[in-house]
Protein backbone atom coordinates (compact mmCIF):
# COMPACT_ATOMS: atom_id res chain seq x y z
CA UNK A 1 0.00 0.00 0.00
CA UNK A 2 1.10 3.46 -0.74
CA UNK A 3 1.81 5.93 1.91
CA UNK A 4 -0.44 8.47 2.38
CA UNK A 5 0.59 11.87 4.13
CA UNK A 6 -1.06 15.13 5.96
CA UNK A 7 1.17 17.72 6.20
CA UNK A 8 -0.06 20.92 8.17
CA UNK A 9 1.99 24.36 7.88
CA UNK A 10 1.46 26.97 10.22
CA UNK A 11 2.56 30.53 9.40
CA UNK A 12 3.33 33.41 12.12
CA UNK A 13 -0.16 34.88 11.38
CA UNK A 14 -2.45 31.76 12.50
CA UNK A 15 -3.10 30.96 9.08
CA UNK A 16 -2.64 26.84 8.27
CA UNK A 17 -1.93 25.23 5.24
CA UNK A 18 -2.81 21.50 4.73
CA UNK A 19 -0.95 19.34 1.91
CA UNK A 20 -2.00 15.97 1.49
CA UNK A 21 0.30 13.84 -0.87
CA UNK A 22 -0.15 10.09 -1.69
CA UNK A 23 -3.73 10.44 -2.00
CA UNK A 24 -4.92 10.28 -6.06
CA UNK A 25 -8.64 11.99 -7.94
CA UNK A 26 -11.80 11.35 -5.97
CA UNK A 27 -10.08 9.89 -2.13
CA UNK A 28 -7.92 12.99 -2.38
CA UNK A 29 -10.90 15.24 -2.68
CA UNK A 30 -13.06 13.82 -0.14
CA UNK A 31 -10.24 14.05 2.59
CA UNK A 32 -9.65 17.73 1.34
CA UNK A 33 -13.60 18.02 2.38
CA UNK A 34 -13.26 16.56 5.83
CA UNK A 35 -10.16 19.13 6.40
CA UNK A 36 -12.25 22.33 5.32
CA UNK A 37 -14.56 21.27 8.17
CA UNK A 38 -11.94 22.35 10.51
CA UNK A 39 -12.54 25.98 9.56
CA UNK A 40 -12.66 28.28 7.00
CA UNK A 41 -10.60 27.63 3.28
CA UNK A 42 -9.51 30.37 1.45
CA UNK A 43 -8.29 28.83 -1.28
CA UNK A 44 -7.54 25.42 -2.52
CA UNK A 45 -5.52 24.06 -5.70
CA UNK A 46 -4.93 20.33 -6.34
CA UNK A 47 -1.18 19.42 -7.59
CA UNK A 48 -0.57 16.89 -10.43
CA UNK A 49 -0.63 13.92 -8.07
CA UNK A 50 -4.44 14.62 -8.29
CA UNK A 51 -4.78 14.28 -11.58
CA UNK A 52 -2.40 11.01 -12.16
CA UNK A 53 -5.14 8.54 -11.99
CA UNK A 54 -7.62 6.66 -9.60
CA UNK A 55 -7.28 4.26 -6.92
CA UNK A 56 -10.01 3.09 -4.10
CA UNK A 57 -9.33 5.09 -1.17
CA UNK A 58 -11.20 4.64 2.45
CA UNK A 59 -10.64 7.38 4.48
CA UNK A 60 -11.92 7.19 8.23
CA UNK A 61 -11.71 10.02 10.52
CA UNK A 62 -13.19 9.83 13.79
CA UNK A 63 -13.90 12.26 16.74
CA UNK A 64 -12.22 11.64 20.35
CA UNK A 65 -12.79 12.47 23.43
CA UNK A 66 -9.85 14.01 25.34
C-alpha cells in the first residue's frame, strides 16, 4: 500500500496550510472536504498527483474524546 501523508503548515499569522500527498482523484478530494470542516478555506488548488489517476481510497476520521 502506498503511503499516504497530511502535512499541516502553520505561518506566524495563524493561518494553516494542509498538503495531502499520496492520496490520487476522488479519495484525495473527499479528505480535502473533511479538512475544510476544521474551519474556513480560502483557497484550494490540487497538484498533479491529483490528476495522475484513480485508486479506491477509504478514508476514516473519527472524533475523540480528550
Amino acid at each position: 500500500m502506498q503511503r499516504m501523508e497530511l502535512h499541516f503548515i502553520i505561518d506566524r499569522h495563524g493561518n494553516i496550510q494542509s498538503i495531502v500527498k499520496g492520496v490520487k482523484g476522488d479519495g484525495c478530494k473527499a479528505l480535502v472536504e473533511q479538512i475544510k470542516k476544521l474551519g474556513h478555506a480560502v483557497s484550494e488548488s490540487p497538484t498533479g498527483e491529483f490528476f495522475e489517476g484513480k485508486e479506491k481510497t477509504i478514508i476514516h476520521i473519527a472524533e475523540g474524546k480528550r
